[in-house]
Protein backbone atom coordinates (compact mmCIF):
# COMPACT_ATOMS: atom_id res chain seq x y z
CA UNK A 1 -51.09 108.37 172.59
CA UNK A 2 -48.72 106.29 175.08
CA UNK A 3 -50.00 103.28 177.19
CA UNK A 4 -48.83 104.36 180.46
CA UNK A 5 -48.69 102.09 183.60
CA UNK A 6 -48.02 103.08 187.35
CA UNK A 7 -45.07 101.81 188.98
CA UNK A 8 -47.13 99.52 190.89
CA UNK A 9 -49.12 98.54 187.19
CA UNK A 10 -45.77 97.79 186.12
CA UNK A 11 -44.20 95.87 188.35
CA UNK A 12 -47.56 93.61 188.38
CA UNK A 13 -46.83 92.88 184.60
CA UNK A 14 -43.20 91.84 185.13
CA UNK A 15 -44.26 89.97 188.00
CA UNK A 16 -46.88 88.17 185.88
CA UNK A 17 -44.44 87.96 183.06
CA UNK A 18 -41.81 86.55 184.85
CA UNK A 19 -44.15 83.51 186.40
CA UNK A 20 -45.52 83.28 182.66
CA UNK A 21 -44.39 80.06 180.14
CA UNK A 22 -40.74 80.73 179.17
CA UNK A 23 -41.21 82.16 176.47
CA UNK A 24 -44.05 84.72 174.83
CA UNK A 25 -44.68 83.57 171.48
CA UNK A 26 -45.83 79.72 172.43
CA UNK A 27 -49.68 79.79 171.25
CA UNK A 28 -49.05 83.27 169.15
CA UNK A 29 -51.90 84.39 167.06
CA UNK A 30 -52.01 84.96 163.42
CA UNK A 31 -52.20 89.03 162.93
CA UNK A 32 -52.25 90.42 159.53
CA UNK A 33 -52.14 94.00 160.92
CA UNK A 34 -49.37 95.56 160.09
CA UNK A 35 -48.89 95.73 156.58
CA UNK A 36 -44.97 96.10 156.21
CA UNK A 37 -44.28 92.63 158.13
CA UNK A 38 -42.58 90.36 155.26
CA UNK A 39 -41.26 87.36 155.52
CA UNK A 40 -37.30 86.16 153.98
CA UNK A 41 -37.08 83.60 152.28
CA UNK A 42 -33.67 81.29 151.72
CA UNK A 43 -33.06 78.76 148.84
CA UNK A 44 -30.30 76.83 146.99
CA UNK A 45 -31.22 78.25 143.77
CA UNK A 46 -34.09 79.90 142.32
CA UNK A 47 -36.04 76.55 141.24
CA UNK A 48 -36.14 75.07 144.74
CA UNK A 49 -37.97 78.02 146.49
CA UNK A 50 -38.13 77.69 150.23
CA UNK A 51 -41.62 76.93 151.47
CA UNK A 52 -41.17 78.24 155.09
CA UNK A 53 -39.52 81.59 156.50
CA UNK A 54 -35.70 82.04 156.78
CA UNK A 55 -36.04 84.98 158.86
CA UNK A 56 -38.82 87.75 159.10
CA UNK A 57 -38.54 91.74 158.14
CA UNK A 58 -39.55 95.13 158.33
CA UNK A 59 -40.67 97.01 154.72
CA UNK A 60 -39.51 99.82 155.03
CA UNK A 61 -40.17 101.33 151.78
CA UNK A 62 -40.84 99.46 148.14
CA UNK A 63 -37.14 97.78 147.77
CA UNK A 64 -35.84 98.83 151.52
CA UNK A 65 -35.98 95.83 154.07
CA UNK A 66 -34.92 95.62 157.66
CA UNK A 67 -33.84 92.69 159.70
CA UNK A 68 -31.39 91.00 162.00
CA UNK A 69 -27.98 90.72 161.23
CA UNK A 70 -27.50 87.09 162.53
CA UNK A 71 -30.05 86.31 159.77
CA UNK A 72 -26.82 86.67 157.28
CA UNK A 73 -23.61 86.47 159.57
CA UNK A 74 -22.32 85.41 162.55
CA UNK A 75 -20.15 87.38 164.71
CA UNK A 76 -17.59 85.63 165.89
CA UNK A 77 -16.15 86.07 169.35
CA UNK A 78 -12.65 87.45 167.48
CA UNK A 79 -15.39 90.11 166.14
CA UNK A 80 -15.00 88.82 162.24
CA UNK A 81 -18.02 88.66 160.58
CA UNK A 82 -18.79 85.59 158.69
CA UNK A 83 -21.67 84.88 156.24
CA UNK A 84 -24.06 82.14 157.18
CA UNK A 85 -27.19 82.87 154.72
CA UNK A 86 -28.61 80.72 151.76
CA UNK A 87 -27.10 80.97 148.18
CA UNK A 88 -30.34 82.83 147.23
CA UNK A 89 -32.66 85.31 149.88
CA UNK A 90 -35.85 86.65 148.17
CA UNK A 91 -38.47 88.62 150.47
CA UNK A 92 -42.51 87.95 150.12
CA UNK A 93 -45.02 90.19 149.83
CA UNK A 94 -45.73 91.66 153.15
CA UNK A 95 -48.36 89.78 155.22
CA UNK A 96 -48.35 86.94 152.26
CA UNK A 97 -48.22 83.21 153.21
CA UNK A 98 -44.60 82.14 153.20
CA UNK A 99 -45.36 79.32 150.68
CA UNK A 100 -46.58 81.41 147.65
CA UNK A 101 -43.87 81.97 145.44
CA UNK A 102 -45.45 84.43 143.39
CA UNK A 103 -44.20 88.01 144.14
CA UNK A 104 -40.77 87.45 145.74
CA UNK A 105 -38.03 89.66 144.80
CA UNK A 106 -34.20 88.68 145.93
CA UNK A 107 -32.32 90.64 147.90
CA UNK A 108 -29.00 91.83 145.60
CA UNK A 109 -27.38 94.18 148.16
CA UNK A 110 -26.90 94.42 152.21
CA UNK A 111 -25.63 96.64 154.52
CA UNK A 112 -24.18 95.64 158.12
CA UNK A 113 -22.29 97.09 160.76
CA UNK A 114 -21.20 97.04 163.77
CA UNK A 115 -22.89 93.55 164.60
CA UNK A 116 -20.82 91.78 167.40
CA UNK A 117 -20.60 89.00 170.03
CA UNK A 118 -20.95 90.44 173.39
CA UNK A 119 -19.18 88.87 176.03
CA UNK A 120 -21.69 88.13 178.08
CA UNK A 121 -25.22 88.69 176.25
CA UNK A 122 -25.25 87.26 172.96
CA UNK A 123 -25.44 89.70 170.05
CA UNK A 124 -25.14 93.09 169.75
CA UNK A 125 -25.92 95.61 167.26
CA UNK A 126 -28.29 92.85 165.36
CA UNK A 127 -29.40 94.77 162.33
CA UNK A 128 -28.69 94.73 158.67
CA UNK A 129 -30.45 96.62 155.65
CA UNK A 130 -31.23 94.36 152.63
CA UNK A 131 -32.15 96.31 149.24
CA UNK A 132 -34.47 94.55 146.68
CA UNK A 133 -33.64 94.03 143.06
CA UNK A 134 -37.04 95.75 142.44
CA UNK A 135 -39.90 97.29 143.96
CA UNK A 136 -42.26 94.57 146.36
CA UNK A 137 -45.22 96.69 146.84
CA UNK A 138 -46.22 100.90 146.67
CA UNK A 139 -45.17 101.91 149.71
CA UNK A 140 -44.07 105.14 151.60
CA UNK A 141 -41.03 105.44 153.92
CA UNK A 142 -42.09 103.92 157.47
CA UNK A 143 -42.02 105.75 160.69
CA UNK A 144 -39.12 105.24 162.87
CA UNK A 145 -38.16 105.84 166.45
CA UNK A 146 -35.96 108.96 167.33
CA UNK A 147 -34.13 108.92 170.61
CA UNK A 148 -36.16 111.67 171.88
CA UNK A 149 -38.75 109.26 171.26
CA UNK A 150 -37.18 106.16 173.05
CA UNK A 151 -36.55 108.11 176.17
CA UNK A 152 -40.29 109.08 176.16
CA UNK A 153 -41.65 105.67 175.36
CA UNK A 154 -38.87 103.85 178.07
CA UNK A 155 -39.97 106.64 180.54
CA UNK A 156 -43.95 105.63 180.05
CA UNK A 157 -43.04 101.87 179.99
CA UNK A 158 -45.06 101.39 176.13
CA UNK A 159 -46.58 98.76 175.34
CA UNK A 160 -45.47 97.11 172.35
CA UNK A 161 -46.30 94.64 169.42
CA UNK A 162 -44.00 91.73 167.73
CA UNK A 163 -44.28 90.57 164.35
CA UNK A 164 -42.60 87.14 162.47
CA UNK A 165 -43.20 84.33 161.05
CA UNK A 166 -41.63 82.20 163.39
CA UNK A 167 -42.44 79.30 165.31
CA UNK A 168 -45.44 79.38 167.27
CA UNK A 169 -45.22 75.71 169.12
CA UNK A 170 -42.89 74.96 171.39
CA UNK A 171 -40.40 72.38 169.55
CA UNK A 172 -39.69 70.29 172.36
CA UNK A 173 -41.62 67.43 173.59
CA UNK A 174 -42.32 66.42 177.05
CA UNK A 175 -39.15 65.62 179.01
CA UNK A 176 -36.91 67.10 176.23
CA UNK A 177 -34.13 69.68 177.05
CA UNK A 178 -33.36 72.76 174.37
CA UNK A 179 -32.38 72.81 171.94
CA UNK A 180 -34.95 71.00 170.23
CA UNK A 181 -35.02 69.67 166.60
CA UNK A 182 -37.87 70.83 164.42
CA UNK A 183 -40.28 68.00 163.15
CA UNK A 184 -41.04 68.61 159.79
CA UNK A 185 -44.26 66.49 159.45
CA UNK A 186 -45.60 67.92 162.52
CA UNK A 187 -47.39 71.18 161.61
CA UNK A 188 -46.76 72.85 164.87
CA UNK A 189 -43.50 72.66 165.02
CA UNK A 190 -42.72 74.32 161.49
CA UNK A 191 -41.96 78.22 161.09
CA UNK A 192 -45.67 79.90 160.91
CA UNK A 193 -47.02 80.21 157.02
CA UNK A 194 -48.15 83.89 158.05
CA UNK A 195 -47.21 86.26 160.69
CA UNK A 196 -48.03 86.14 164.42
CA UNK A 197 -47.93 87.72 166.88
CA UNK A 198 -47.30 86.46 170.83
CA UNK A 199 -49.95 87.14 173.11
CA UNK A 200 -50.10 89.48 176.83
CA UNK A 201 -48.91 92.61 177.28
CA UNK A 202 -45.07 93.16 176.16
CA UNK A 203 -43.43 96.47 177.24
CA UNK A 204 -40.27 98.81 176.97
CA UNK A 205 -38.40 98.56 179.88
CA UNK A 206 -35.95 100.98 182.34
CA UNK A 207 -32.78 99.40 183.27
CA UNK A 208 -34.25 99.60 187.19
CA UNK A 209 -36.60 97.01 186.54
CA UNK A 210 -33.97 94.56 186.64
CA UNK A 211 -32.25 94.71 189.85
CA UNK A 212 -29.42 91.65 188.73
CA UNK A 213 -28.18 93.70 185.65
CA UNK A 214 -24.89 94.50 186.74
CA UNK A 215 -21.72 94.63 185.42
CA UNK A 216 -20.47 93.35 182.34
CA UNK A 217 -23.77 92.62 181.31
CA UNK A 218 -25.06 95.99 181.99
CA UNK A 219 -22.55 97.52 180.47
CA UNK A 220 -22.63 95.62 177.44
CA UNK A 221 -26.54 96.89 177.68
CA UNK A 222 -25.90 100.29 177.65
CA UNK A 223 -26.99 101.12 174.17
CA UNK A 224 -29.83 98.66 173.66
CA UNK A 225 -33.36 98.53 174.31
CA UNK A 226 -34.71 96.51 176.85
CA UNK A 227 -37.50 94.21 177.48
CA UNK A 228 -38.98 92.45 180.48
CA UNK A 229 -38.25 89.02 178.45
CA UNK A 230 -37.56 86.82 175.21
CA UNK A 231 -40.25 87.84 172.42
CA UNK A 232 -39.72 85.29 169.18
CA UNK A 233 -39.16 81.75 168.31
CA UNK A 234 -36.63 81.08 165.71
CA UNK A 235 -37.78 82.69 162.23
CA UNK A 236 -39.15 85.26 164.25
CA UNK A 237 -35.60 86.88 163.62
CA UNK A 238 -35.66 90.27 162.24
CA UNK A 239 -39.42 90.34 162.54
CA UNK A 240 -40.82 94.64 163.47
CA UNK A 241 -41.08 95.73 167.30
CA UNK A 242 -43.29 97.99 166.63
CA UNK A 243 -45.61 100.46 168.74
CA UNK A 244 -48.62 103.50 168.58
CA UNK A 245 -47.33 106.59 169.21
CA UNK A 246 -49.29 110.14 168.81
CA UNK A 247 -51.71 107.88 166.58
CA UNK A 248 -49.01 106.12 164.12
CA UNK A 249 -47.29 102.83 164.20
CA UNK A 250 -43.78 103.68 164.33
CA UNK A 251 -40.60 101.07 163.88
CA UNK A 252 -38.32 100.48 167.36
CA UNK A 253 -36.01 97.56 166.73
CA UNK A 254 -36.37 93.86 165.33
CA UNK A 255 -37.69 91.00 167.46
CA UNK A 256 -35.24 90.62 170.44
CA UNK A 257 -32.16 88.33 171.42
CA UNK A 258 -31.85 87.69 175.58
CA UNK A 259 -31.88 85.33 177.85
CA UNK A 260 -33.61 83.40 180.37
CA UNK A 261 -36.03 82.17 177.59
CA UNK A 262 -36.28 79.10 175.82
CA UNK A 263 -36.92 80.50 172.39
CA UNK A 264 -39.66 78.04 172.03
CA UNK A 265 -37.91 74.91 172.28
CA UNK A 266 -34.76 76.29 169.45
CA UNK A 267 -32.43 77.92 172.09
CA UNK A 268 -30.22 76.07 174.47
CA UNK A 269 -30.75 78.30 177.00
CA UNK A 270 -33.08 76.89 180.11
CA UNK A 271 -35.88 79.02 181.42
CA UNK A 272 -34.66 80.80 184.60
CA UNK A 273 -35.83 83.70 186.43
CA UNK A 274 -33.69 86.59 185.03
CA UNK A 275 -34.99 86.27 181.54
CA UNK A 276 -34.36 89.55 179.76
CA UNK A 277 -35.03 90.59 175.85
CA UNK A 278 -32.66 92.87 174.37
CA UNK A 279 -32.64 94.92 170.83
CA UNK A 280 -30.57 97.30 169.36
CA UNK A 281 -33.02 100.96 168.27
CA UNK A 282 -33.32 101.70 164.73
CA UNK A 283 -31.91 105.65 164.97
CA UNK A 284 -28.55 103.86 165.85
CA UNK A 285 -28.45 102.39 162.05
CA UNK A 286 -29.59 105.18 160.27
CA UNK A 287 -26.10 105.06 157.78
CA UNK A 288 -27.12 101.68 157.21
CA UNK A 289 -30.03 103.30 155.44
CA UNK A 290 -28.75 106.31 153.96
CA UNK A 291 -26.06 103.90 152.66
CA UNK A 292 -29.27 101.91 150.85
CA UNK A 293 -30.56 104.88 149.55
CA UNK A 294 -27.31 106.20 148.06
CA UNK A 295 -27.27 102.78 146.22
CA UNK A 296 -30.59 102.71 145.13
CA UNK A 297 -30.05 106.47 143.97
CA UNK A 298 -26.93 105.57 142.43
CA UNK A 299 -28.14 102.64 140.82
CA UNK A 300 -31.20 104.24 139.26
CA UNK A 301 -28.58 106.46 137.82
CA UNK A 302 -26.90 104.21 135.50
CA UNK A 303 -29.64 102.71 134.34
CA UNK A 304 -30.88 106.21 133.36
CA UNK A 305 -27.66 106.79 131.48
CA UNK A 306 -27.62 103.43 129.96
CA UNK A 307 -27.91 103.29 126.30
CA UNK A 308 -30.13 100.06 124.67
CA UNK A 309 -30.38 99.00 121.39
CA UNK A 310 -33.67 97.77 119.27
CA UNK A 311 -33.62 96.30 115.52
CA UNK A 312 -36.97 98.17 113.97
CA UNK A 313 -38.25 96.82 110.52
CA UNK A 314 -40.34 98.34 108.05
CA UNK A 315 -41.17 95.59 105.17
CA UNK A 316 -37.24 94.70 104.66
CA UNK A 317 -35.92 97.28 105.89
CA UNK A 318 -34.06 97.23 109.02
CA UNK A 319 -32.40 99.73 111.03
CA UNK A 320 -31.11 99.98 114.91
CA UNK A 321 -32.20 102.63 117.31
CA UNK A 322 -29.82 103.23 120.24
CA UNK A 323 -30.35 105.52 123.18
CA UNK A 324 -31.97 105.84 126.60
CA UNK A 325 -35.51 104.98 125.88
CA UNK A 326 -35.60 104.06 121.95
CA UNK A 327 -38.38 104.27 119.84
CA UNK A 328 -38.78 102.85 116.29
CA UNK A 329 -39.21 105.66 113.61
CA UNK A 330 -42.95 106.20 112.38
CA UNK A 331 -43.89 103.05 109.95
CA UNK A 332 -41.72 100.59 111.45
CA UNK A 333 -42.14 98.06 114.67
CA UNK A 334 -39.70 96.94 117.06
CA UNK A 335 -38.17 93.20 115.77
């Protein structure tokens, strides 16, 4: 079932919204919820594990993760891509706290594509894939958005839910002008050690609703998904926008880029009235995913045709086994 507002409803929200604090997430609440929200993790090598979020994700299914591209590269305004990520990204369990090392699997391929510097509204096309060495939890394939389904949930104004393990304090202190720097002995100002989510009502929104979209910018809009503001603080990145539809929590986008918001103290953009959020829909990267899957088919492949050795001794007597899956003869025992 849709959450549907009136026209009047609605425009009472983004009224309310748009006289709210800069930015949603300040105060966010811990929700445990949705159980494919995991959180990426960056390190210098595997014996210095990170103890806080790089970015957040989206499990898709048992080695398939979603998030934002900028978590990996930056798009440069020539439209190169360059990669900005840690040596070493591992993803936690989903829902786990970001400082238990225990169940992290790295991240050995990714998939981009057309991720880009707009001209006038940050990023565009903000998504990546990231396949898992091996399986994080049992899981079956999530439930994504269709564009039949995006017009329907734009066209009802849906409410929707955000998901990260970002910052939930805003970094700066009073007087201070974004960006802010983080202050690592103060608690509340450190990327969340489990998922939140920011409080109010967060919708979908139709292009009308914002009267000053105009040219460039709206154009450069055209293909993205739009919300009434900024929902995230940094770490937040890649995090699920998720929402209930016909009784199942299906996947829109990741947590939004925009404007107008002060991403919680980490952007350097000031709080002004036109704040808009901004993501790019999950059906527009579905050969980022089929490309995952080939690997992961492909992959599982090889391994099946790979042959492995084992010494097997019987008193002593030794002989190798080679094949697929080999076994020691009856009376001996593997080395």
């Amino acid at each position: 079932m849709l959450k549907r507002f009136s026209t009047a409803s609605l425009a009472l929200i983004l009224l309310i919204q748009l006289n709210s604090p800069a930015n949603a997430s300040l105060d966010a609440q811990v929700n445990l919820e949705n159980p494919r929200v995991v959180p990426i993790l960056g390190a210098m090598d595997e014996s210095r594990p990170s103890p806080w979020a790089h970015c957040s994700g989206y499990l898709y299914s048992p080695r398939i993760v979603f998030s934002a591209a900028h978590c990996s590269y930056i798009a440069d305004s020539n439209g190169k891509l360059v990669l900005n990520e840690p040596p070493i990204l591992t993803v936690g369990k989903p829902n786990s706290s970001s400082k238990d090392v225990s169940g992290r699997v790295k991240v050995i391929k990714s998939f981009v594509g057309d991720f880009k510097k707009g001209t006038v509204v940050g990023d565009l096309n903000d998504f990546i894939v990231y396949v898992l060495e091996k399986d994080l939890v049992p899981m079956e394939p999530g439930k994504l958005m269709t564009l039949a389904i995006q017009t329907e949930l734009i066209a009802a104004s849906t409410r929707v839910m955000a998901h990260g393990y970002g910052e939930y304090r805003d970094r700066c202190n009073p007087g201070e002008t974004p960006p802010c720097k983080r202050d690592w002995s103060n608690p509340n100002k450190t990327p969340s050690e489990f998922p939140r989510s920011p409080i109010g009502i967060h919708t979908l929104a139709p292009k009308s609703f914002f009267p000053w979209l105009a040219g460039d910018r709206e154009k450069e809009l055209a293909d993205e998904i739009l919300f009434p503001e900024v929902i995230g603080c940094p770490s937040d990145s890649g995090g699920p926008i998720t929402t209930l539809y016909k009784g199942e929590v299906i996947y829109i986008g990741v947590t939004p880029n925009g404007w107008g918001g002060r991403g919680c103290g980490g952007g350097g953009e000031a709080f002004d009235e036109s704040k808009l959020g901004h993501t790019s829909p999950v059906h527009k990267h579905l050969d980022l995913l089929k490309k995952a899957e080939a690997f992961l088919k492909q992959q599982a492949s090889t391994q099946s045709k790979t042959k492995v050795s084992i010494t097997c001794v019987k008193g002593k007597v030794s002989k190798k086994v080679t094949g697929k899956n080999p076994k020691c003869p009856k009376g001996y025992k593997t080395k």
